[in-house]
C-alpha atoms as a PDB file:
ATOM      1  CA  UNK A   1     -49.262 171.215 235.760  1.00  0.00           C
ATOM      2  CA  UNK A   2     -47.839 167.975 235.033  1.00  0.00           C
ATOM      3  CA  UNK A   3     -51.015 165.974 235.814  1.00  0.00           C
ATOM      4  CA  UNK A   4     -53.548 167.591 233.988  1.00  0.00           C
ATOM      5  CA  UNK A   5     -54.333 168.179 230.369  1.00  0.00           C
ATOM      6  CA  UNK A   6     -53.792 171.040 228.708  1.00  0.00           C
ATOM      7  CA  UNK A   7     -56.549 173.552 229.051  1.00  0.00           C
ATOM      8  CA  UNK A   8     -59.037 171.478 231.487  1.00  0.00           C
ATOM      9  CA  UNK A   9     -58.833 173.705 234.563  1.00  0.00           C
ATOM     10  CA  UNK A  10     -58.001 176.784 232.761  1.00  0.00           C
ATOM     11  CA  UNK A  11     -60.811 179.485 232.053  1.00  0.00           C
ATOM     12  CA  UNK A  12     -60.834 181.195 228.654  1.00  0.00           C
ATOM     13  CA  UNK A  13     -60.011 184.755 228.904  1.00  0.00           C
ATOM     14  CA  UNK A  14     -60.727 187.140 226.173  1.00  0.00           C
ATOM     15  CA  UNK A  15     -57.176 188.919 225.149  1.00  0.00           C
ATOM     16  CA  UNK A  16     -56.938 192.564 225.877  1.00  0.00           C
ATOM     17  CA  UNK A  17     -57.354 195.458 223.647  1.00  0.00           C
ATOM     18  CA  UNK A  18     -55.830 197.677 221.572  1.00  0.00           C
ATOM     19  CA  UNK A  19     -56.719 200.037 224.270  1.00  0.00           C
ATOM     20  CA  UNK A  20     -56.301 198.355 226.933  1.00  0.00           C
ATOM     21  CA  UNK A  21     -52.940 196.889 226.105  1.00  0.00           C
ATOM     22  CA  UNK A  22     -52.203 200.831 225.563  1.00  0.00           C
ATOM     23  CA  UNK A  23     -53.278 201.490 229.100  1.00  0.00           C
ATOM     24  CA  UNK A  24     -51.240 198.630 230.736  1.00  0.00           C
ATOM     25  CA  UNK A  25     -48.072 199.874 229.830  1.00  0.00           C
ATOM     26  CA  UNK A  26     -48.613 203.002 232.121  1.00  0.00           C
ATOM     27  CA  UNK A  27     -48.185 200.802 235.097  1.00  0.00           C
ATOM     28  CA  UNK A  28     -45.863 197.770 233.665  1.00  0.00           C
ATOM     29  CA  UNK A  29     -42.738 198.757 235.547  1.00  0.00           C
ATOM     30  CA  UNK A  30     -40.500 197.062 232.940  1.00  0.00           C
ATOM     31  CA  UNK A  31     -41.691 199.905 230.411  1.00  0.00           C
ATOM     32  CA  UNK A  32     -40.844 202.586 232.927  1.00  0.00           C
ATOM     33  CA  UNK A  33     -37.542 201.456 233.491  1.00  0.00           C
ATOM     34  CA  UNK A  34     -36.580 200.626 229.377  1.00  0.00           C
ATOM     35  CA  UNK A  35     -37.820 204.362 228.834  1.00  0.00           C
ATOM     36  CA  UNK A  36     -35.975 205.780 230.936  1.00  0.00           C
ATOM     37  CA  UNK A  37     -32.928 204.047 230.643  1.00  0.00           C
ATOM     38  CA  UNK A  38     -33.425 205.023 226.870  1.00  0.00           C
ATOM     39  CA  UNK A  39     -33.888 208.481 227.584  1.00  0.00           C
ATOM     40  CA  UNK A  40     -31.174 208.865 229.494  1.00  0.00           C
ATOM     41  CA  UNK A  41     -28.961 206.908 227.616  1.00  0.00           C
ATOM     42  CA  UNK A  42     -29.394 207.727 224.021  1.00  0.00           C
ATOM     43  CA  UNK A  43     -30.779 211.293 224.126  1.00  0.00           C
ATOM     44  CA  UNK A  44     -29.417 214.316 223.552  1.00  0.00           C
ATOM     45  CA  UNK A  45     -29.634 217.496 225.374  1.00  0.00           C
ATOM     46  CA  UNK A  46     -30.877 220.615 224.493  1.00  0.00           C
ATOM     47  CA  UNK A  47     -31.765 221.538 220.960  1.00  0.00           C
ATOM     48  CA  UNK A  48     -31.194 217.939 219.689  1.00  0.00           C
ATOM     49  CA  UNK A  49     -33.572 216.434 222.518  1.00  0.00           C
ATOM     50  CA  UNK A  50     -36.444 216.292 220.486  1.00  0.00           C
ATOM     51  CA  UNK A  51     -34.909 214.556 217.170  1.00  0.00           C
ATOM     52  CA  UNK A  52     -32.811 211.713 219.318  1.00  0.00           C
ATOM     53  CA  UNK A  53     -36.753 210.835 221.339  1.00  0.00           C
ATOM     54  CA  UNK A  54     -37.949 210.601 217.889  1.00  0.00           C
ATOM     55  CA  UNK A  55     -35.203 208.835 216.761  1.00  0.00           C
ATOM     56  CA  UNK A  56     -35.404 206.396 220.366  1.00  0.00           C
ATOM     57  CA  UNK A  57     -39.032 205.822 219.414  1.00  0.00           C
ATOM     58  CA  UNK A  58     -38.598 204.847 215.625  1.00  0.00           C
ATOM     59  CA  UNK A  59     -35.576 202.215 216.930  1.00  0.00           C
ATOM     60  CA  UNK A  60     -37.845 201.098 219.865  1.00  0.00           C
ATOM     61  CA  UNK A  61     -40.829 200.486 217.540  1.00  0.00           C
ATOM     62  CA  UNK A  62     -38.758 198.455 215.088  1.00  0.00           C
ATOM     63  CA  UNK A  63     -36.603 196.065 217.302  1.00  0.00           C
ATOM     64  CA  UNK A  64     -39.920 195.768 219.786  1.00  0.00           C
ATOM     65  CA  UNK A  65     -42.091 194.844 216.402  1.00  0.00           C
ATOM     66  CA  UNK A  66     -39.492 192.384 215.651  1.00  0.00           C
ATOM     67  CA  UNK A  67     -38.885 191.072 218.480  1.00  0.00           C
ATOM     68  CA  UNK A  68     -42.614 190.179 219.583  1.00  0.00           C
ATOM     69  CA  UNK A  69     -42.909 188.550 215.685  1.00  0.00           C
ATOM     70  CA  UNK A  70     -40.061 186.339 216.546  1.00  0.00           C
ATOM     71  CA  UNK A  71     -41.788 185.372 219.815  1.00  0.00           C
ATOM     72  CA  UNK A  72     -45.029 184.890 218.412  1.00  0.00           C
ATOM     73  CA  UNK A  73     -44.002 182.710 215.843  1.00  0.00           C
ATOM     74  CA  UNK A  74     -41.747 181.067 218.341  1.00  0.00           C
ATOM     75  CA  UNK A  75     -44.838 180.269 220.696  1.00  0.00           C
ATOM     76  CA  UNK A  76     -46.633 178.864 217.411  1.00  0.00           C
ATOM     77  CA  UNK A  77     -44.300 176.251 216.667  1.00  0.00           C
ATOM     78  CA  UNK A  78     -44.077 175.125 220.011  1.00  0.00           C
ATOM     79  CA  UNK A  79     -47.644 174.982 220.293  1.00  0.00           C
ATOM     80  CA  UNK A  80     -47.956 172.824 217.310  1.00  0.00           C
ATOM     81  CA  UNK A  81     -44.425 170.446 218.486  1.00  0.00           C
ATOM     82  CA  UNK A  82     -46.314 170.058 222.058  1.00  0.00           C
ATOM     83  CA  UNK A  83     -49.597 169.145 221.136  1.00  0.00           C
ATOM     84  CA  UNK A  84     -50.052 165.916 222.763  1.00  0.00           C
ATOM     85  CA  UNK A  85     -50.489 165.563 226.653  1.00  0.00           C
ATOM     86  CA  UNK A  86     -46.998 163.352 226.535  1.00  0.00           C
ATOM     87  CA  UNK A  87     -44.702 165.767 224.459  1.00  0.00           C
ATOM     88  CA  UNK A  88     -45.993 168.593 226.997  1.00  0.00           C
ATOM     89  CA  UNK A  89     -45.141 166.588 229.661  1.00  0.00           C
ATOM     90  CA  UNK A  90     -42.089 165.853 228.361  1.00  0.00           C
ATOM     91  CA  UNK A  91     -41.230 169.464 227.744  1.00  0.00           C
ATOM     92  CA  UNK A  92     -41.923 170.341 230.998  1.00  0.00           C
ATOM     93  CA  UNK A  93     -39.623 168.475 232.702  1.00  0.00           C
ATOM     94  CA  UNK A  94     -36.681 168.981 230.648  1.00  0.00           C
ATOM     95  CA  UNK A  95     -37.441 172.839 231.360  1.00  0.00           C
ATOM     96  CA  UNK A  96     -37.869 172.315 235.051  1.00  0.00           C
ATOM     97  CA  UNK A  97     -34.602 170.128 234.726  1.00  0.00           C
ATOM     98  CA  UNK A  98     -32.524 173.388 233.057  1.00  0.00           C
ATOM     99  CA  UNK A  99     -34.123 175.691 235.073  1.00  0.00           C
ATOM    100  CA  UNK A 100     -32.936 173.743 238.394  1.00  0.00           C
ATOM    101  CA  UNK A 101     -29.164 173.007 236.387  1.00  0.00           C
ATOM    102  CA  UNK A 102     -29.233 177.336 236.075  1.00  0.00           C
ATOM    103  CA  UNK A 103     -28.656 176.711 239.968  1.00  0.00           C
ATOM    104  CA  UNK A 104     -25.392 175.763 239.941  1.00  0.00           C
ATOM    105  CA  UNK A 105     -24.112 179.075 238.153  1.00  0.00           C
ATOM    106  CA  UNK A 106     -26.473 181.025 240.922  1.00  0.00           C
ATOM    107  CA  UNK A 107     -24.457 179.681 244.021  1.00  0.00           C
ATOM    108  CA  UNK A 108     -21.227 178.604 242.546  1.00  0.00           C
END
């Protein structure tokens, strides 16, 4: 990772659909487990069941939307503040070098 530029070993893949993306979600465990923990957690029972899914589904679609937009534009301006081989670099190991700090709070 560190010794190669960006993109010379890696194959273009095409991104998935609509669809498809659709289709993934019925076996991305992390989707099973926020919907049910939703379901469980903010829904009513009985008569009111209906209304508070609807309800779950409107707040899910609108912190989810926002959430991938902040991402998005998140992974855009790193793009463009990494674009040469040496700032990537760079980046790299100063991730690698937090990620291996985060150790400390795993087995203090």
């Amino acid at each position: 990772m560190l010794s190669k530029p960006h993109g010379e070993s890696r194959t273009k893949g095409k991104p998935l659909t609509l669809p498809e993306a659709a289709l993934f979600q019925l076996i991305n465990p992390k989707a099973w487990i926020i919907t049910l923990t939703g379901v469980t957690a903010f829904t009513m029972p009985g008569e009111g069941f209906i209304a508070s899914c609807v309800l779950l589904c409107a707040c899910f679609a609108a912190i989810g939307t926002a959430c991938v937009s902040v991402w998005a534009g998140f992974g855009s301006l790193v793009k463009s503040l990494i674009a040469k081989e040496a700032d990537r670099k760079a980046m790299n190991v100063g991730l690698g070098a937090l990620m291996l700090g985060s150790l400390y709070f795993v087995i203090r």
